[in-house]
N, C-alpha and C. Protein backbone atom coordinates (compact mmCIF):
# COMPACT_ATOMS: atom_id res chain seq x y z
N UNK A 1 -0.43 5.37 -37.50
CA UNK A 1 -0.57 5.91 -36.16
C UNK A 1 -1.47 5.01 -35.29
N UNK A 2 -2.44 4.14 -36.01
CA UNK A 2 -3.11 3.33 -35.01
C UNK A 2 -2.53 2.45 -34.92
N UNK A 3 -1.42 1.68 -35.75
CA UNK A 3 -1.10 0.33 -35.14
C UNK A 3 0.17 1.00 -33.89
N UNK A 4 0.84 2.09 -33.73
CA UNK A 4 1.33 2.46 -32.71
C UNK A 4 0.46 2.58 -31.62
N UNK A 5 -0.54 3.36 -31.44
CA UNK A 5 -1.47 3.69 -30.35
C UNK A 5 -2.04 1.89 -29.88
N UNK A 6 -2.23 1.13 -30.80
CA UNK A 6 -2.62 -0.52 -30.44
C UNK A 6 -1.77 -1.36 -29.78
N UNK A 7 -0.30 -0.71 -30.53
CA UNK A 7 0.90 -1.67 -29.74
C UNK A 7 1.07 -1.21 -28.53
N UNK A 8 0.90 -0.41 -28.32
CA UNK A 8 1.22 0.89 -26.99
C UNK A 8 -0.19 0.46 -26.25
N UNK A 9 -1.06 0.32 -26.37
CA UNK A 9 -2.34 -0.04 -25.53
C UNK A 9 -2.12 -1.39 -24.85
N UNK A 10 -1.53 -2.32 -26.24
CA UNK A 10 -1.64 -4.31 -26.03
C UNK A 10 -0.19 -3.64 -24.27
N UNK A 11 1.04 -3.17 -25.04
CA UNK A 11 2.09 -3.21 -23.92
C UNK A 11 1.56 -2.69 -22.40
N UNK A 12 0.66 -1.77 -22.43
CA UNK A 12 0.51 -1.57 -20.92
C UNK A 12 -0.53 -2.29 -20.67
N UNK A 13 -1.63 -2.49 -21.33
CA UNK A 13 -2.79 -4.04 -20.76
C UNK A 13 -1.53 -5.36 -20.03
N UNK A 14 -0.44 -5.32 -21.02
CA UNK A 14 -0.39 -6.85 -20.57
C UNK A 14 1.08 -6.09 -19.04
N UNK A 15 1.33 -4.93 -19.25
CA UNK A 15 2.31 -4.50 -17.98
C UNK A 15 1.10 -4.64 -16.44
N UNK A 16 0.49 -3.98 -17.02
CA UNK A 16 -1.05 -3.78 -15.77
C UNK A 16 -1.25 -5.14 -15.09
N UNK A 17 -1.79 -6.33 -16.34
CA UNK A 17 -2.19 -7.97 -15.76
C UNK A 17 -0.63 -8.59 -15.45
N UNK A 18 0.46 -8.10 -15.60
CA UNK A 18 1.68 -8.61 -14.94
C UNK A 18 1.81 -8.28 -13.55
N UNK A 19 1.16 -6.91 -13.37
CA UNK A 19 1.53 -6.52 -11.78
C UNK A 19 0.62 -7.21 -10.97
N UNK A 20 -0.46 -7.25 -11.49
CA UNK A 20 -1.80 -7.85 -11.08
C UNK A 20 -1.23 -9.36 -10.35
N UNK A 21 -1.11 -9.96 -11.28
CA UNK A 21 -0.55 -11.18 -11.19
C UNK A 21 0.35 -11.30 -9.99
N UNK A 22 1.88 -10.68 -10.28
CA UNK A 22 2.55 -10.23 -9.40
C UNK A 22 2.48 -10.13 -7.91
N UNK A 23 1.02 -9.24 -7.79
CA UNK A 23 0.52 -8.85 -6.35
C UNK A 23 0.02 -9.93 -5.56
N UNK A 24 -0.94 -10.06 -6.94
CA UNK A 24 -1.91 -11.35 -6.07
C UNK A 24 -1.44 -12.79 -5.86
N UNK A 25 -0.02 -13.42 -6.45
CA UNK A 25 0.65 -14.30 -6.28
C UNK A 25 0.57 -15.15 -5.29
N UNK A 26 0.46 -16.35 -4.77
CA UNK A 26 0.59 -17.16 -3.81
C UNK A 26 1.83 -16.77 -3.25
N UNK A 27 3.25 -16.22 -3.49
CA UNK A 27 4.51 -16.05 -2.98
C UNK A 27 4.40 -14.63 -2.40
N UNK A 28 3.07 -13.36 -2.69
CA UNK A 28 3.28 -12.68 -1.50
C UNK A 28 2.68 -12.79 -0.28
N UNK A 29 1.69 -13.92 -0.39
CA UNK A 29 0.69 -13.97 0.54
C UNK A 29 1.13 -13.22 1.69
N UNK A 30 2.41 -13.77 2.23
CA UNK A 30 2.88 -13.73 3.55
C UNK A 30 3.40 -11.81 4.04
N UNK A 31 4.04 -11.34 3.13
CA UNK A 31 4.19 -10.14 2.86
C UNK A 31 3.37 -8.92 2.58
N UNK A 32 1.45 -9.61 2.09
CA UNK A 32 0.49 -8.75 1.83
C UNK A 32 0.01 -8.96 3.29
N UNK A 33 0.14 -9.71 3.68
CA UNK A 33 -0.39 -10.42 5.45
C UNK A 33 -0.12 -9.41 5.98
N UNK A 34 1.34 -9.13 5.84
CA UNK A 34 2.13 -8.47 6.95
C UNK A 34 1.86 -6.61 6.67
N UNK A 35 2.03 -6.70 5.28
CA UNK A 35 1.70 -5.06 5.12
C UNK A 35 0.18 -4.48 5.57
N UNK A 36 -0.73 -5.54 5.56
CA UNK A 36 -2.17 -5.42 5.89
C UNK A 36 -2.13 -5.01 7.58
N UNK A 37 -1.58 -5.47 8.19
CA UNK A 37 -1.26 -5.27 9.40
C UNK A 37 -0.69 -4.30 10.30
N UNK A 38 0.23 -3.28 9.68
CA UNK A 38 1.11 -2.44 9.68
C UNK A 38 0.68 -1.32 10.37
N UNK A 39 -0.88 -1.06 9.95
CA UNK A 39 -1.45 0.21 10.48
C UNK A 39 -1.91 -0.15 11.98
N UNK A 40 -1.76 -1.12 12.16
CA UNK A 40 -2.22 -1.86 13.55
C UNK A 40 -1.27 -1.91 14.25
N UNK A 41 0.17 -1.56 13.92
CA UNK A 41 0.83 -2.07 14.83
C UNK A 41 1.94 -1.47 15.37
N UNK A 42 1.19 0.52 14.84
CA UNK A 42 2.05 1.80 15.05
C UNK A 42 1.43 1.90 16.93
N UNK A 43 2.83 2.22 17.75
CA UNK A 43 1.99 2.57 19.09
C UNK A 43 0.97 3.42 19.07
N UNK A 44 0.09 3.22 19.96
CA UNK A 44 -1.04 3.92 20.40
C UNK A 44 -0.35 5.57 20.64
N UNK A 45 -0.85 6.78 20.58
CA UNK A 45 -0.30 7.70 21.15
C UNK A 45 -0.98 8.35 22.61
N UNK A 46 0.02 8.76 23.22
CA UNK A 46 0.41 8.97 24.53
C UNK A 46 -1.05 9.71 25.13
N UNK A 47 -1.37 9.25 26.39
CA UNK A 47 -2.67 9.89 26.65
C UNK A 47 -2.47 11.01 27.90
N UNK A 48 -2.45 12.20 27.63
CA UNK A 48 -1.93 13.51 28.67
C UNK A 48 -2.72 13.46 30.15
N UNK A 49 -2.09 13.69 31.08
CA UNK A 49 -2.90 14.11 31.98
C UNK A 49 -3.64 15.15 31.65
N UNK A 50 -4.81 15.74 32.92
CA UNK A 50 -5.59 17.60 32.46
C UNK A 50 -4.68 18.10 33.31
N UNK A 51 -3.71 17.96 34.01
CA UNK A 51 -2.35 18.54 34.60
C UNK A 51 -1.28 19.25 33.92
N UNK A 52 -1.09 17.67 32.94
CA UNK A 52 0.17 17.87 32.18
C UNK A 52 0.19 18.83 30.66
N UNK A 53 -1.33 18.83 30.36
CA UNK A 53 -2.46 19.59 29.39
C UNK A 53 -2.23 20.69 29.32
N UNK A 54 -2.00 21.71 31.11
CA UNK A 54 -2.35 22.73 31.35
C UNK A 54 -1.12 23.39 31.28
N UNK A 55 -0.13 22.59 31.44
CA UNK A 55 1.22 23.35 31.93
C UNK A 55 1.72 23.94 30.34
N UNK A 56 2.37 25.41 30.07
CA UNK A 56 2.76 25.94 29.45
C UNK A 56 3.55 26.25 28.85
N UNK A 57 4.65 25.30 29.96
CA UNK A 57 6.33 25.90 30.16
C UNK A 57 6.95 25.13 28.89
């Protein structure tokens, strides 16, 4: 049962430092750039008049 629980530990250590790798890659640079950015670049939302505030209809 421990050399299962060891093989099963080594497989997701080395799945984990694959994504790692993966992410931090020189080939997403351009794509982590762009997702970093994203929250910046939802429109502003709409600013009401105290006119348009009041109306009910």
């Amino acid at each position: 049962m421990a050399v299962l629980n060891a093989i099963a530990t080594l497989l997701v250590m080395i799945t984990f430092l694959g994504i790692v790798w993966w992410a931090f890659s020189r080939g997403r640079a351009d794509a982590n750039r762009e997702a970093a950015m994203l929250p910046f670049a939802l429109p502003d939302e709409p600013v009401m008049n105290k006119k348009e505030g009041m109306n009910h209809e």
